[in-house]
C-alpha atoms as a PDB file:
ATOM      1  CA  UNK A   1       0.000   0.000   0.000  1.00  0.00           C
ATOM      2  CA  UNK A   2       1.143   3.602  -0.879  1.00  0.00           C
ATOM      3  CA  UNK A   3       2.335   5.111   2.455  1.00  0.00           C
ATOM      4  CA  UNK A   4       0.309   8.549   1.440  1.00  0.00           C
ATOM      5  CA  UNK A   5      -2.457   6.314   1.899  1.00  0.00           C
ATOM      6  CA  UNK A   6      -1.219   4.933   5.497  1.00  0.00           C
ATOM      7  CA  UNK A   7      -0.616   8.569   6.479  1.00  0.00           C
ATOM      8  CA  UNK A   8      -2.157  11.519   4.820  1.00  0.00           C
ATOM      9  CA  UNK A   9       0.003  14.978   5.506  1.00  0.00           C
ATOM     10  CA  UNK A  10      -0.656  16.203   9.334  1.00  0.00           C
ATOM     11  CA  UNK A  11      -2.888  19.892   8.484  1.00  0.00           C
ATOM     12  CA  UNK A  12      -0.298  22.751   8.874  1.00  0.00           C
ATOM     13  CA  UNK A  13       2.998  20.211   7.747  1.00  0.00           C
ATOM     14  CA  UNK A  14       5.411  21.695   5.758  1.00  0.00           C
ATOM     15  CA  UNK A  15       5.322  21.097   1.960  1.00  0.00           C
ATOM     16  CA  UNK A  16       8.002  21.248  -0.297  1.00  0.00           C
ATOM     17  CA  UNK A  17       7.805  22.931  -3.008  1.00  0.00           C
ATOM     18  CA  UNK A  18      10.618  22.271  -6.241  1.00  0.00           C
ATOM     19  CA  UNK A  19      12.289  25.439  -7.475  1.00  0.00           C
ATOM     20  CA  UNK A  20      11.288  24.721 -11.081  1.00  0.00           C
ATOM     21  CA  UNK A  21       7.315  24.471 -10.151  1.00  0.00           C
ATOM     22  CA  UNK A  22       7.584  27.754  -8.364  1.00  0.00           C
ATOM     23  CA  UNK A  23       6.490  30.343 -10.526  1.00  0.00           C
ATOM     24  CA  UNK A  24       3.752  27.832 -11.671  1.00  0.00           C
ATOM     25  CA  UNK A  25       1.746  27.853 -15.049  1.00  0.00           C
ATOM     26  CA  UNK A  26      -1.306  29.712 -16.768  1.00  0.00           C
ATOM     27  CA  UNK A  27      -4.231  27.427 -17.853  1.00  0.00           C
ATOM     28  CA  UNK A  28      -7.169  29.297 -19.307  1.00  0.00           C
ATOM     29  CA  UNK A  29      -9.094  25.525 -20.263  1.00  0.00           C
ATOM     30  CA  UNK A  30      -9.540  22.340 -18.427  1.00  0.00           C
ATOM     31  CA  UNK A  31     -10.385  18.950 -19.929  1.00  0.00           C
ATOM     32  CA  UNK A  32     -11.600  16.576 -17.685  1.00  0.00           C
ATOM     33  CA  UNK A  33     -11.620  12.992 -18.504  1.00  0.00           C
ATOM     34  CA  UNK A  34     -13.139   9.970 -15.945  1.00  0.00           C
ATOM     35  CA  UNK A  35     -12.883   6.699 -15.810  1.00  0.00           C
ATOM     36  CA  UNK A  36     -13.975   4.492 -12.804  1.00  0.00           C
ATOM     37  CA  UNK A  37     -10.501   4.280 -11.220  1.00  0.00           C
ATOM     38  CA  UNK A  38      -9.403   7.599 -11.960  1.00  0.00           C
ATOM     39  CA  UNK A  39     -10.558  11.411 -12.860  1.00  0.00           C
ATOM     40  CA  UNK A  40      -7.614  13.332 -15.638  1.00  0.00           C
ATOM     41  CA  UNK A  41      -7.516  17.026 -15.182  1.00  0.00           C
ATOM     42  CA  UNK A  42      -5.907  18.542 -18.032  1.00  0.00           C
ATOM     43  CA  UNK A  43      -5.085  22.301 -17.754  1.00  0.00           C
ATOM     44  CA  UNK A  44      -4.735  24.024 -21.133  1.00  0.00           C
ATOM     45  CA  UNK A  45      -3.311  27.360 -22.378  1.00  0.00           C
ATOM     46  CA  UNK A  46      -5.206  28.615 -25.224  1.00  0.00           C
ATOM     47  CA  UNK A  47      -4.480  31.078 -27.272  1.00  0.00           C
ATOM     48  CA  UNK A  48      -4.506  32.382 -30.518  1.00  0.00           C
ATOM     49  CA  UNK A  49      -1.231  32.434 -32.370  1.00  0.00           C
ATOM     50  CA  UNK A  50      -0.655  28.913 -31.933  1.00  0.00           C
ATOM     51  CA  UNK A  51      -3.302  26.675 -31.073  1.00  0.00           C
ATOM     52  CA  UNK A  52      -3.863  24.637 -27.781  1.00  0.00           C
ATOM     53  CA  UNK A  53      -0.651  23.233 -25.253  1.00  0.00           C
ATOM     54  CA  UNK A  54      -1.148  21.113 -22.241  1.00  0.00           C
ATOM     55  CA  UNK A  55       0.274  23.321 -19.150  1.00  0.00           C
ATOM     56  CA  UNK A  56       0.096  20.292 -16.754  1.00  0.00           C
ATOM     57  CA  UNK A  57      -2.152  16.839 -16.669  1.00  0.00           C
ATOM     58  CA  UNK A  58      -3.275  16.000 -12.934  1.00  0.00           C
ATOM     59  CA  UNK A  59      -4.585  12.501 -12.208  1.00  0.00           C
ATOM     60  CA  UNK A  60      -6.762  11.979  -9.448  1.00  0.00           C
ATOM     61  CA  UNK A  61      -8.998   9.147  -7.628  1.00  0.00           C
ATOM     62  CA  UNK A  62     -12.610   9.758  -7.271  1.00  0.00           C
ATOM     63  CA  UNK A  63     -12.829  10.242  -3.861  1.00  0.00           C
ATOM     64  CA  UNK A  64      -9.457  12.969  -3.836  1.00  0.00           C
ATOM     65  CA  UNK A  65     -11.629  14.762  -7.118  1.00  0.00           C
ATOM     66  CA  UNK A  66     -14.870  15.040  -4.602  1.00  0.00           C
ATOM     67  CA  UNK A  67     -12.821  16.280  -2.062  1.00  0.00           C
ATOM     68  CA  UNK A  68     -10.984  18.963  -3.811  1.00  0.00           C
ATOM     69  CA  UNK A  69     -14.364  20.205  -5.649  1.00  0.00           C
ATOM     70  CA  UNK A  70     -15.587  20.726  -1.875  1.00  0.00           C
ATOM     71  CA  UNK A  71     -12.140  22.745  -1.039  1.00  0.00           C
ATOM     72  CA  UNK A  72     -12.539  24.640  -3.990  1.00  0.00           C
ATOM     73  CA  UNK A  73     -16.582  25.410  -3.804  1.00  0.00           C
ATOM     74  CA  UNK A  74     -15.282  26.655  -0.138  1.00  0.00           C
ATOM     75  CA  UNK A  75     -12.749  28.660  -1.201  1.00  0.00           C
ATOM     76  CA  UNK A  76     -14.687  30.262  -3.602  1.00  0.00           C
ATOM     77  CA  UNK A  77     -17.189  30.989  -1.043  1.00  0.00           C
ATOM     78  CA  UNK A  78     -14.971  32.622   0.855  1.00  0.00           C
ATOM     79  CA  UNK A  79     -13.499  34.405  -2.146  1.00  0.00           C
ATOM     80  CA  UNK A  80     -16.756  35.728  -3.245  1.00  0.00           C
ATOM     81  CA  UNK A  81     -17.265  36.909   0.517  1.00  0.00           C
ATOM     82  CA  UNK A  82     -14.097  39.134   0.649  1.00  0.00           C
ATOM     83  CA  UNK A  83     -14.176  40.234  -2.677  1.00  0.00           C
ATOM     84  CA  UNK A  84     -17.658  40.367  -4.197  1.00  0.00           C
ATOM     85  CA  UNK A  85     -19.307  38.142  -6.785  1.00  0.00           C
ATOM     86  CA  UNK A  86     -17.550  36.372  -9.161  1.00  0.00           C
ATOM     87  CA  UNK A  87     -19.089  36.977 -12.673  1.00  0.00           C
ATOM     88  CA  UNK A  88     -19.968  34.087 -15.119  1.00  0.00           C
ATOM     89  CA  UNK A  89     -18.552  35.109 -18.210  1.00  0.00           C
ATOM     90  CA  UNK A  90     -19.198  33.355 -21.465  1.00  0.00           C
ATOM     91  CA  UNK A  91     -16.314  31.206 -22.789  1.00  0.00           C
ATOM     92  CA  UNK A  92     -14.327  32.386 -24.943  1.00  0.00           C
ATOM     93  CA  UNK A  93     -14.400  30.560 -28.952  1.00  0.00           C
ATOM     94  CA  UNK A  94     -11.745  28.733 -29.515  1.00  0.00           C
ATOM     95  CA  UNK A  95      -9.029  30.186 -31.910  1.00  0.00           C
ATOM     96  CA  UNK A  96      -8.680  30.050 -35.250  1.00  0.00           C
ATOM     97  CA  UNK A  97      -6.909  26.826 -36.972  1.00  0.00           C
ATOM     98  CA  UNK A  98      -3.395  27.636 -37.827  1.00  0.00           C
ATOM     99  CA  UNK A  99      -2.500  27.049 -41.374  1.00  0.00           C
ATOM    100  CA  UNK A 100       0.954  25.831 -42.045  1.00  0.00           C
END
């Protein structure tokens, strides 16, 4: 068994953090993809000079996915509390197909 799964990170322990993740990455998409084992989050920039690149693919089991769209409804919540309502914009098309 995965020792993650034996013990979860105490709340409040220390995380490290790798230099080269640090500044972290823009993703104006996400694709998500399920299968019974496993949810695939892939974060997407878009844009229009170029097409479509995968940022970063996060996998996730079911039960981790539930639990981080309850931390993130909460934290939106709270969000929405200190800084007003967050407005539901249309999305955006997607961009033109480059021609090589």
């Amino acid at each position: 068994m995965d020792d993650s799964k034996k013990h979860p990170p105490a709340v409040g322990e220390a995380i490290h953090l790798p230099e080269e993740m640090r500044r972290g990455v823009f993703a104006n998409q996400l694709i998500i993809a399920h299968s019974r084992e496993e949810f695939v989050l892939d974060y997407v920039f878009r844009h229009s000079i170029g097409g479509n690149v995968v940022v970063s693919r996060v996998i996730l089991t079911p039960e981790h996915a539930k639990r981080m769209l309850k931390a993130l409804q909460e934290n939106l919540q709270n969000y929405e509390r200190s800084f007003g309502v967050i407005q539901d914009t249309p999305a955006a098309p997607p961009p033109p197909a480059s021609r090589h």
